[in-house]
Each structure stands twice: as structure tokens, then as C-alpha cells.
N, C-alpha and C. Protein backbone atom coordinates (compact mmCIF):
# COMPACT_ATOMS: atom_id res chain seq x y z
N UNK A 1 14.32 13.33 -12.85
CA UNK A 1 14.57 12.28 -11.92
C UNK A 1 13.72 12.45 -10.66
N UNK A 2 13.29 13.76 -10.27
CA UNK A 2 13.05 13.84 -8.73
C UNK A 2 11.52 13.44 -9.14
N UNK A 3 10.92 14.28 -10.54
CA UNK A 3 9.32 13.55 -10.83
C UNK A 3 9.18 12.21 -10.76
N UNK A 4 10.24 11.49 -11.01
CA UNK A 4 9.82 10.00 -11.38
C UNK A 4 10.12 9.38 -9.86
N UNK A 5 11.03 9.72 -8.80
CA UNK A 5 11.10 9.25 -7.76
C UNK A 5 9.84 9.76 -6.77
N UNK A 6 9.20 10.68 -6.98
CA UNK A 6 8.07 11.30 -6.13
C UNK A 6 6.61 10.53 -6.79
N UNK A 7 6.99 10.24 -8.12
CA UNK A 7 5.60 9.42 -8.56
C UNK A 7 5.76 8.20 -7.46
N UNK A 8 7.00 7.14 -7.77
CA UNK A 8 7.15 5.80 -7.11
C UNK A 8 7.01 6.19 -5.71
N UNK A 9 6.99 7.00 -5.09
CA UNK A 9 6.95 7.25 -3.27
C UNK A 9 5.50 7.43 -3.33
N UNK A 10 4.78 8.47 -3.89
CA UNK A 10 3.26 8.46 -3.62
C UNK A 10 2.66 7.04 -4.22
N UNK A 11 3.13 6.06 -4.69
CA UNK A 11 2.21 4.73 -4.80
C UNK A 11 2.12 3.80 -3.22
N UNK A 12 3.51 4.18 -2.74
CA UNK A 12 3.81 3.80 -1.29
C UNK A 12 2.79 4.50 0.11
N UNK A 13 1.99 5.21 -0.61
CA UNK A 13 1.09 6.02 0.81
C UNK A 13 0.11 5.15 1.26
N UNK A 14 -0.84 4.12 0.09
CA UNK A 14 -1.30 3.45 1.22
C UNK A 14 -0.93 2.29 1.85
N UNK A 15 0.26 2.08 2.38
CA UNK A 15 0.84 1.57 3.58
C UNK A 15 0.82 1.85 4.72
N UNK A 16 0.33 3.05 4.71
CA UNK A 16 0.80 3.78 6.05
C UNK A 16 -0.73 4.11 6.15
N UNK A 17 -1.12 4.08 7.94
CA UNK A 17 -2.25 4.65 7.90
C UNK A 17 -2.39 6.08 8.63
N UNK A 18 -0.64 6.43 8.73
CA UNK A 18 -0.62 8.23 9.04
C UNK A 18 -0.13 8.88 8.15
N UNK A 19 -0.32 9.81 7.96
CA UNK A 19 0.14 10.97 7.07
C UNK A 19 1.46 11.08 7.19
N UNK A 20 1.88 11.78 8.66
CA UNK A 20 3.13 11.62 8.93
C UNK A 20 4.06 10.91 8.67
N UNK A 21 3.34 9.57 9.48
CA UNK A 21 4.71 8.33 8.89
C UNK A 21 4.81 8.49 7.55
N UNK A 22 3.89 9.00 6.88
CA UNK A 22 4.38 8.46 5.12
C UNK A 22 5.24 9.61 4.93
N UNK A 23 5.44 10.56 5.09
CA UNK A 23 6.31 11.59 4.99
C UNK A 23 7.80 11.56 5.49
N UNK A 24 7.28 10.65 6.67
CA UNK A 24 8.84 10.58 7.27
C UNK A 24 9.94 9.41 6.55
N UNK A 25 8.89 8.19 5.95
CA UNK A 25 9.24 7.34 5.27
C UNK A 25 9.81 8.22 3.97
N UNK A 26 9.12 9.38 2.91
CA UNK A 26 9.84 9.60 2.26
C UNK A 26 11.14 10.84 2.29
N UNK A 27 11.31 11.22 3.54
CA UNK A 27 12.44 11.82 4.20
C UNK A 27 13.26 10.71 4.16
N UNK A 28 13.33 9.53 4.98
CA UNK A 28 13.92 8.58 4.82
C UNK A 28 14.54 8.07 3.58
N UNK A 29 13.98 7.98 2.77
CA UNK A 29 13.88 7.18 0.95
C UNK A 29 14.88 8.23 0.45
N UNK A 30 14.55 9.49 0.90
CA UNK A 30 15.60 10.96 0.04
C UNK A 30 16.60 10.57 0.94
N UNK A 31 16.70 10.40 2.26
CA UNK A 31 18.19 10.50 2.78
C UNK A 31 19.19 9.52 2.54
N UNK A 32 18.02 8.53 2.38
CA UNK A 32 19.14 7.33 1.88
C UNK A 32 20.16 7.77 0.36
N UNK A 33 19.00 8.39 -0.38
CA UNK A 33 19.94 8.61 -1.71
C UNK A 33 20.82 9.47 -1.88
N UNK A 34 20.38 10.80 -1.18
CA UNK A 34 21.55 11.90 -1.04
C UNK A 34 22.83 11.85 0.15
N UNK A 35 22.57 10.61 0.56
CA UNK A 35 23.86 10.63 2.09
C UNK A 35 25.14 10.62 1.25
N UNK A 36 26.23 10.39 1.56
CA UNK A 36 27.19 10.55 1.36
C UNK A 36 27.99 9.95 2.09
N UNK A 37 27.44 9.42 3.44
CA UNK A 37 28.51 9.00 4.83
C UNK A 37 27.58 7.88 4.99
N UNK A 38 27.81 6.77 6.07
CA UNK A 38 27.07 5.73 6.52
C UNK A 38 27.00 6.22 8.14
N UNK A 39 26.55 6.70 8.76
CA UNK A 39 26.09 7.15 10.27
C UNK A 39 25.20 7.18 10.68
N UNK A 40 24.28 6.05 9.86
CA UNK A 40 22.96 6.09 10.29
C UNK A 40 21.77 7.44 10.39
N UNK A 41 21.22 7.33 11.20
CA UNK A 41 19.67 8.21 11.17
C UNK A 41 20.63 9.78 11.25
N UNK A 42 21.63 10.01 12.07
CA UNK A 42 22.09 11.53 11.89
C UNK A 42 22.70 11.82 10.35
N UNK A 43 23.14 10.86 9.68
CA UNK A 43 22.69 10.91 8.32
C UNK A 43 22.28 11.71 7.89
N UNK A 44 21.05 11.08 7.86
CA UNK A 44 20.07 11.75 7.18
C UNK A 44 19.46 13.20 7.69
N UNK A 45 19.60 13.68 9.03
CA UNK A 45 19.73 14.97 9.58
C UNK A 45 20.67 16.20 8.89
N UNK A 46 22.00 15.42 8.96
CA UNK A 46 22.86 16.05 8.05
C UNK A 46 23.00 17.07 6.89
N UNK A 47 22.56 15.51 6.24
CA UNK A 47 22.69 15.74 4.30
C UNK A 47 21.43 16.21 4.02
N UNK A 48 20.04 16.22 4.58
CA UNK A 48 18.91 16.93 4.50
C UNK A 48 18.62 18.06 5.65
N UNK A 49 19.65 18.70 6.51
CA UNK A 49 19.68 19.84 6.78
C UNK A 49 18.18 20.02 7.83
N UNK A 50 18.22 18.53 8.28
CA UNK A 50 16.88 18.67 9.23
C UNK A 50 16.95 19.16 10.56
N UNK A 51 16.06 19.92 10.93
CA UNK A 51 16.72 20.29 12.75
C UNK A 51 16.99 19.33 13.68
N UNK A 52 18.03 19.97 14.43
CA UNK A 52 18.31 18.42 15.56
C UNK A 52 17.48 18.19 16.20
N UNK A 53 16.60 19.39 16.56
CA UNK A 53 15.58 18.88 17.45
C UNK A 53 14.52 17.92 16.71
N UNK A 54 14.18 17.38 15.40
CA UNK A 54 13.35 16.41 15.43
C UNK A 54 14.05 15.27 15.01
N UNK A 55 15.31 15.16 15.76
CA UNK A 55 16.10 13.52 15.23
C UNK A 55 15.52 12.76 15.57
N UNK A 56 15.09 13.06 17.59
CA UNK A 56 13.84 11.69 17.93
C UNK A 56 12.75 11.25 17.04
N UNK A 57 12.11 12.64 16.23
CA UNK A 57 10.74 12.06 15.89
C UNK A 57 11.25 11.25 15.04
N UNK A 58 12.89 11.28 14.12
CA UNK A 58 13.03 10.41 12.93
C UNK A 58 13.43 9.48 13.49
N UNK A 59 13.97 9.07 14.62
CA UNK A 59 14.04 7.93 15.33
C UNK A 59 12.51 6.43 15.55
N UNK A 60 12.05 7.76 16.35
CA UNK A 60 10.22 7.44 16.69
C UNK A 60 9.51 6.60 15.20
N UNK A 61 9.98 6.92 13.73
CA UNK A 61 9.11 6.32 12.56
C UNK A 61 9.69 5.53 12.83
N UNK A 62 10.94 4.46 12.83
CA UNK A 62 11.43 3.17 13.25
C UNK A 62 10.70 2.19 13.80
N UNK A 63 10.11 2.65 14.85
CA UNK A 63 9.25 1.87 15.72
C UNK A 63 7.95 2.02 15.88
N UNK A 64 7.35 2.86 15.15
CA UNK A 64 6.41 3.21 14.98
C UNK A 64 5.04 2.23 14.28
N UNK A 65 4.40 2.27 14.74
CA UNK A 65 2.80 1.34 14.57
C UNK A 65 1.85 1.89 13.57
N UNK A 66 2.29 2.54 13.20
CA UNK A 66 1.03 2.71 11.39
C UNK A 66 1.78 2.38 10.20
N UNK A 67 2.79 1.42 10.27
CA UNK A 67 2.98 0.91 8.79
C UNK A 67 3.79 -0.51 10.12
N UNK A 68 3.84 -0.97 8.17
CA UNK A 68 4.11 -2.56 8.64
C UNK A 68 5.31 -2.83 7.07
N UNK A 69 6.40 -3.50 7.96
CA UNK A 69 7.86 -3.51 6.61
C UNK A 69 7.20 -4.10 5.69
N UNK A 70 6.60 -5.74 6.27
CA UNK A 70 5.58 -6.30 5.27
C UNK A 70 5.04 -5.62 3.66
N UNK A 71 3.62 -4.92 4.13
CA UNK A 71 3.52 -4.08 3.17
C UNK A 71 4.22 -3.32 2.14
N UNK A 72 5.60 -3.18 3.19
CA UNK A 72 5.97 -1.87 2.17
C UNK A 72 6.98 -2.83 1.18
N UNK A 73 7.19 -4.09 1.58
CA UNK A 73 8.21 -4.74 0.69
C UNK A 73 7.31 -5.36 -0.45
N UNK A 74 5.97 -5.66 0.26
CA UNK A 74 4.97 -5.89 -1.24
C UNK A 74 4.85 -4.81 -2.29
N UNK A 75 4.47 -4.01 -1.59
CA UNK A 75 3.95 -2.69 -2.53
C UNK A 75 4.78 -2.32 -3.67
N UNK A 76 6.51 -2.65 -3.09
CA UNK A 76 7.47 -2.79 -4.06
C UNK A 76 7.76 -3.40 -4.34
N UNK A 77 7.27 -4.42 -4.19
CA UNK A 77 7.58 -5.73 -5.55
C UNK A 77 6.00 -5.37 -6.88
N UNK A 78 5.22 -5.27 -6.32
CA UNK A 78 3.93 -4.95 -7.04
C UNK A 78 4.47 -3.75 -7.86
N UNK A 79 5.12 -2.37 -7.23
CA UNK A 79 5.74 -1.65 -8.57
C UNK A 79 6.79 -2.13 -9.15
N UNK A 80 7.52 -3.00 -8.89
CA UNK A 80 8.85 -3.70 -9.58
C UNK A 80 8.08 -4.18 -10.97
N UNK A 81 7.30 -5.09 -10.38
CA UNK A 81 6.50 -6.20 -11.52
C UNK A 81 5.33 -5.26 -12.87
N UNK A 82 4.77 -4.27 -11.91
CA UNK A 82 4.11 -3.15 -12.84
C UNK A 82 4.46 -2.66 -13.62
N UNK A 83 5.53 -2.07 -13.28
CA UNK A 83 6.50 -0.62 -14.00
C UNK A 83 8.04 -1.12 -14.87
N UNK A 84 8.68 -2.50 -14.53
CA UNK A 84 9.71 -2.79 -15.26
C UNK A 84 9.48 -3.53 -16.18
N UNK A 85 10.47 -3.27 -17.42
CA UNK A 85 10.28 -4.18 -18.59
C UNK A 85 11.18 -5.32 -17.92
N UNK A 86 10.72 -6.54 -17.25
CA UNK A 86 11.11 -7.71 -16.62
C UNK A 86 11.65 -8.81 -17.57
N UNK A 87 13.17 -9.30 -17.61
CA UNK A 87 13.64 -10.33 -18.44
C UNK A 87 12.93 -11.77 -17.77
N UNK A 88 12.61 -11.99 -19.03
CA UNK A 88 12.07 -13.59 -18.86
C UNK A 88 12.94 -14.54 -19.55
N UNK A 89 12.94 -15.60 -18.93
CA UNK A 89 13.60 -16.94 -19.62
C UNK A 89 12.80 -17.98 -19.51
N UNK A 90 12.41 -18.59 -20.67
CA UNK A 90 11.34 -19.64 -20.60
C UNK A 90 10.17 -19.42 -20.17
N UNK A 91 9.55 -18.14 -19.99
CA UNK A 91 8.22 -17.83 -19.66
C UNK A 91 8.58 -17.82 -17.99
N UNK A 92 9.68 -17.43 -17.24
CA UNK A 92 10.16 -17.45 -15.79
C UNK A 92 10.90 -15.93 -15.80
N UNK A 93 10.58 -15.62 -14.54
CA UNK A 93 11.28 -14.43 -14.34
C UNK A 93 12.63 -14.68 -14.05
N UNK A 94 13.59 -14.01 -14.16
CA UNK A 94 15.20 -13.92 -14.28
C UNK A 94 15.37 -13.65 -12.93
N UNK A 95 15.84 -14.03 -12.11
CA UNK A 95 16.29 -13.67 -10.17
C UNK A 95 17.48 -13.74 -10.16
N UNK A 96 18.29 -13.00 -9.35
CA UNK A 96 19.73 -13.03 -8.90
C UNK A 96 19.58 -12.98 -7.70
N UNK A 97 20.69 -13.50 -6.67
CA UNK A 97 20.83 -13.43 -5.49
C UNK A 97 22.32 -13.33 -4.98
N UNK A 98 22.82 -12.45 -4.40
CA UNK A 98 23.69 -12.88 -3.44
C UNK A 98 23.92 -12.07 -2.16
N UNK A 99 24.93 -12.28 -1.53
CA UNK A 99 24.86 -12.02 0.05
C UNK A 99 26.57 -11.89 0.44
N UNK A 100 26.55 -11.48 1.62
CA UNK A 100 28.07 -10.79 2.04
C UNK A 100 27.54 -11.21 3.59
N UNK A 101 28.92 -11.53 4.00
CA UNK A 101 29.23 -12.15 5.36
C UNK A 101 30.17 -10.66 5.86
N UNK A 102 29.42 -10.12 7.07
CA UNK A 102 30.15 -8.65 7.83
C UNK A 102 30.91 -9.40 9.05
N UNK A 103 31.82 -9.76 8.86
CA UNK A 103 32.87 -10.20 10.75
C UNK A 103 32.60 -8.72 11.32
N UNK A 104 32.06 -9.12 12.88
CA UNK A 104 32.28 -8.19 13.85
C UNK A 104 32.48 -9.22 15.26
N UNK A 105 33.46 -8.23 15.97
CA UNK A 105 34.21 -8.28 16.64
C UNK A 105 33.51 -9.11 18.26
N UNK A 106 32.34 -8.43 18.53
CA UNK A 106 31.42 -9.19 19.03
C UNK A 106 30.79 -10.28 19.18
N UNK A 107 30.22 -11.01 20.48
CA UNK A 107 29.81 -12.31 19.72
C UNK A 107 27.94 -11.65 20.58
N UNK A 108 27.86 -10.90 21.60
CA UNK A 108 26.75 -10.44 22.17
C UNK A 108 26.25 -9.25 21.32
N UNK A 109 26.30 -8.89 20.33
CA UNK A 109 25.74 -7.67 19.37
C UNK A 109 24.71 -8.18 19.03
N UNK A 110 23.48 -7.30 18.58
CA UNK A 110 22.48 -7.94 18.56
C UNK A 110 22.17 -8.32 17.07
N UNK A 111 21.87 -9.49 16.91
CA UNK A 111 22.16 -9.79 14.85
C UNK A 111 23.30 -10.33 14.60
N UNK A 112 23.69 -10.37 15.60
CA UNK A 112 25.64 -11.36 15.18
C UNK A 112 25.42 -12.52 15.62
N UNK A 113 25.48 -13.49 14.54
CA UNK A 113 25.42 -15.15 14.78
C UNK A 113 26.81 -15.64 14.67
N UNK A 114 26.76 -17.09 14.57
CA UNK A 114 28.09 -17.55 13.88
C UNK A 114 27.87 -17.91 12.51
N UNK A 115 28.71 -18.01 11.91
CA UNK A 115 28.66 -18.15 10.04
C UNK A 115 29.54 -18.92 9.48
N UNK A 116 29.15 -19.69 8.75
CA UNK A 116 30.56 -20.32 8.40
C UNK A 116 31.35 -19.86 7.32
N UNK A 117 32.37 -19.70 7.37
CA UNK A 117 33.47 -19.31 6.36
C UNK A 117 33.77 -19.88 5.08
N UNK A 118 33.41 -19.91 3.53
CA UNK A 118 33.43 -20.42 2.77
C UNK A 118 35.25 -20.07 2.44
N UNK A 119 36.41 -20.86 2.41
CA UNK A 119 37.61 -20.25 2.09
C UNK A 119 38.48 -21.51 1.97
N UNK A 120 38.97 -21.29 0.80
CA UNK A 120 40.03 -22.03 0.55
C UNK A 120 41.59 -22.01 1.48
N UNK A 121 41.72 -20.95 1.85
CA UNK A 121 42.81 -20.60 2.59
C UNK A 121 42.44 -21.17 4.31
N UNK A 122 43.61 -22.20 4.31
CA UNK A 122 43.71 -22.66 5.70
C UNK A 122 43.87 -21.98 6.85
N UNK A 123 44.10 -20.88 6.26
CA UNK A 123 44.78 -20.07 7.77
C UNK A 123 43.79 -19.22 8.06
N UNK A 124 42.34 -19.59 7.78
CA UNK A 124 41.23 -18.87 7.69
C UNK A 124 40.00 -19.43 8.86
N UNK A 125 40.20 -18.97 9.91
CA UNK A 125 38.94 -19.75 11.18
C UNK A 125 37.85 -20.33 10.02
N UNK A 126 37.28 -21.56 10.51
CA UNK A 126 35.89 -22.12 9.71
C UNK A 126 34.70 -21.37 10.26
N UNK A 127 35.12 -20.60 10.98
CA UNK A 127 33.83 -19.92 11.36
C UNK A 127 34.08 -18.54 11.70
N UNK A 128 33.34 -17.50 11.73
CA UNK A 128 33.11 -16.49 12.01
C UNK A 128 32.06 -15.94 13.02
N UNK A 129 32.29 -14.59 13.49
CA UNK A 129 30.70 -14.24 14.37
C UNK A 129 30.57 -13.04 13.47
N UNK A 130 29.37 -12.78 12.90
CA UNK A 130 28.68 -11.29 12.46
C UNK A 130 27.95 -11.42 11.71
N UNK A 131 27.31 -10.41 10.89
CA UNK A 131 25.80 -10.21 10.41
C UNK A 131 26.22 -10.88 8.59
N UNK A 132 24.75 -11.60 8.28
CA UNK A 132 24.87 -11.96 7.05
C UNK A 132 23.68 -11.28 6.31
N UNK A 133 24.13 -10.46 5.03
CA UNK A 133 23.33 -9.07 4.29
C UNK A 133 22.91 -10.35 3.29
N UNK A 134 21.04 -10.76 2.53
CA UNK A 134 21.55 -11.55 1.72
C UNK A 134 20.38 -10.19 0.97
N UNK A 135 20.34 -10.48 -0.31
CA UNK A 135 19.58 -9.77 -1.67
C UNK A 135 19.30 -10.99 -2.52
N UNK A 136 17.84 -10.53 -2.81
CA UNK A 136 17.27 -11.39 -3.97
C UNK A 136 16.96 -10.69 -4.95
N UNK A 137 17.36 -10.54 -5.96
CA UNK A 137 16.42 -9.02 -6.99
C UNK A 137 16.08 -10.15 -8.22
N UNK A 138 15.24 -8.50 -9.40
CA UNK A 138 14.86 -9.20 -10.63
C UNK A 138 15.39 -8.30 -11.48
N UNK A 139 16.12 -9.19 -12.45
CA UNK A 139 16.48 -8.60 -13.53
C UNK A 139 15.60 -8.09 -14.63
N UNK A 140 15.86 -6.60 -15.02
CA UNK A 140 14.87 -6.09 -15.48
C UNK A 140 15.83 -4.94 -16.64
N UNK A 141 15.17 -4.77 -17.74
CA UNK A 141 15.94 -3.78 -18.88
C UNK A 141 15.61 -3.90 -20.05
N UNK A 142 16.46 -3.65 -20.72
CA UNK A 142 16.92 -3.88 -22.32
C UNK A 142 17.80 -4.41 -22.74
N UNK A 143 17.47 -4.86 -23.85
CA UNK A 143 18.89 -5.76 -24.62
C UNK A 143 20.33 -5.23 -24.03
N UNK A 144 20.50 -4.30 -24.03
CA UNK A 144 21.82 -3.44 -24.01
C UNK A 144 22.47 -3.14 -22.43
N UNK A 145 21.33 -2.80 -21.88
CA UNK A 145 21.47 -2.41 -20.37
C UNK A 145 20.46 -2.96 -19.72
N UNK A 146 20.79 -4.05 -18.32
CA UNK A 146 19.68 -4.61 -17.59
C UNK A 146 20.34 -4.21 -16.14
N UNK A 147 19.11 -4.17 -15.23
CA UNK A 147 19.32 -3.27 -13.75
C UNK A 147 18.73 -4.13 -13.36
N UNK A 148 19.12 -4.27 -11.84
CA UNK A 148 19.07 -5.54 -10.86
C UNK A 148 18.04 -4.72 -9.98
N UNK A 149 16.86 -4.92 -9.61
CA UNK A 149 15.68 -4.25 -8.70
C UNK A 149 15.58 -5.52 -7.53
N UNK A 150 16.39 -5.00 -6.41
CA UNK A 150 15.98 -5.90 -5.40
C UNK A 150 14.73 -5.64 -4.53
N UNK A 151 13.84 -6.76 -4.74
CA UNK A 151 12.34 -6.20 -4.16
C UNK A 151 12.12 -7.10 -2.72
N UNK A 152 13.91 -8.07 -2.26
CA UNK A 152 13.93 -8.69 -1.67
C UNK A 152 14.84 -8.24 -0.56
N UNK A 153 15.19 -7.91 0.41
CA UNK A 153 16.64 -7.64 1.21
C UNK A 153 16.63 -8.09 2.68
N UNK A 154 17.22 -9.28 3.02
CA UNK A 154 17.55 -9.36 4.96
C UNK A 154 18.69 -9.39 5.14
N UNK A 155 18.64 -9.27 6.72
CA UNK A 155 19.69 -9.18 7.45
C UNK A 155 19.29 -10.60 8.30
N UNK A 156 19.99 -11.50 8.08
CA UNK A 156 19.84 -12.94 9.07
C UNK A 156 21.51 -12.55 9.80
């Protein structure tokens, strides 16, 4: 497993035009998979046993100016489309989509809009304030077992 995840991360290097960032990006990519908790960037300090003293620098790749999200969401759709046996229907690729509405408590948070409430239940405000997660992926597999590769993901 770790060969086949270190092949798909080194196709991701030329995105980046530092060394570093690409390293920190795949610090990132491992922490996401081995976390265990949701706490954000100390996270990944944590569960990869990184010193506290370079939390800033893992802060610092966030905002950082030698890669662009752009790229990196192409690059993985380009290995999605390369590397998966992709279900077709009618000579069309197979897409799924859906999305989750987060209520938070806030209406000044930054990313919290208003939303409207899809609900049958009356006793349910028509509206809400908080973040909407949506996913677009492609269905991809075998007869038996097919896996959803989202090469799409926002936060509106």
C-alpha cells in the first residue's frame, strides 16, 4: 500500500516549483490518512510525531506561493482518468455528486452563508447559516466492487 501511495504522490511533484513544498504537501497527504482526530494542522503534528517547533512551517505550506490548488486538482483528475478502470455508460463517464449542509452557530465565520433547508418537517427554520461541503467524483472499478474517486471537492 505505502509503494502504491508514494508512486501516486511522486506524479504530483511537478506542481510545485519547490522541493519543500512538495514534501510538505506529502506530509500533509500521510497526515490526512493516518489522523485519527479532526484538529486540524496539530493533527497532523500529532499522529506523525512532527516537532512542535515546525508547526508554523506546516502552517506556512497553506499559504504558500510555489504551488497552485488549481494544478494539483488537475494533476488528479489526469491520474484518476490514467490509472482507473473508469465505468462508462453510453460511451459517458459515470459521475456522482453529493453535498452536506454543516449549521454553525455563527452568521460572521468566515465561509458561513445562508442555505436553504431542504425539509419536510415544519418545525424546521427554511433557512440556515453554515458551510456547504459539495463532491463530484467518478465512478471507477469492477463488476463486483466500484470506488467513488472524487477528483472534484468545494467548500461554497
Amino acid at each position: 500500500m505505502i509503494n502504491e501511495i508514494s508512486r501516486i504522490l511522486v506524479k504530483f511533484r511537478p506542481c510545485f516549483s519547490r522541493k519543500a513544498a512538495f514534501n510538505w504537501f506529502v506530509i500533509v497527504i500521510v497526515g490526512f490518512i493516518v489522523r485519527l482526530d479532526h484538529y486540524g494542522v496539530s493533527s497532523f503534528v500529532r499522529w506523525l510525531c512532527i516537532k512542535p517547533s515546525l508547526y508554523t512551517a506546516l502552517l506556512s505550506f497553506f499559504r504558500a506561493w510555489s504551488w497552485q490548488l488549481k494544478d494539483i486538482m488537475h494533476r488528479w483528475w489526469q491520474i484518476v482518468l490514467s490509472g482507473c478502470p473508469l465505468l462508462h455508460i453510453d460511451g459517458r463517464l459515470l459521475l456522482a455528486g453529493d453535498g452536506i449542509k454543516i449549521s454553525k452557530e455563527a452568521e460572521k465565520m468566515p465561509g458561513v452563508k445562508r442555505l436553504h433547508q431542504e425539509s419536510d418537517n415544519s418545525g424546521k427554520a427554511p433557512y440556515i447559516y453554515g458551510h456547504h461541503h459539495g463532491v463530484i467524483g467518478i465512478l471507477a472499478g469492477w463488476a463486483k466492487k466500484n470506488l467513488l474517486y472524487p477528483p472534484l471537492c468545494r467548500a461554497a
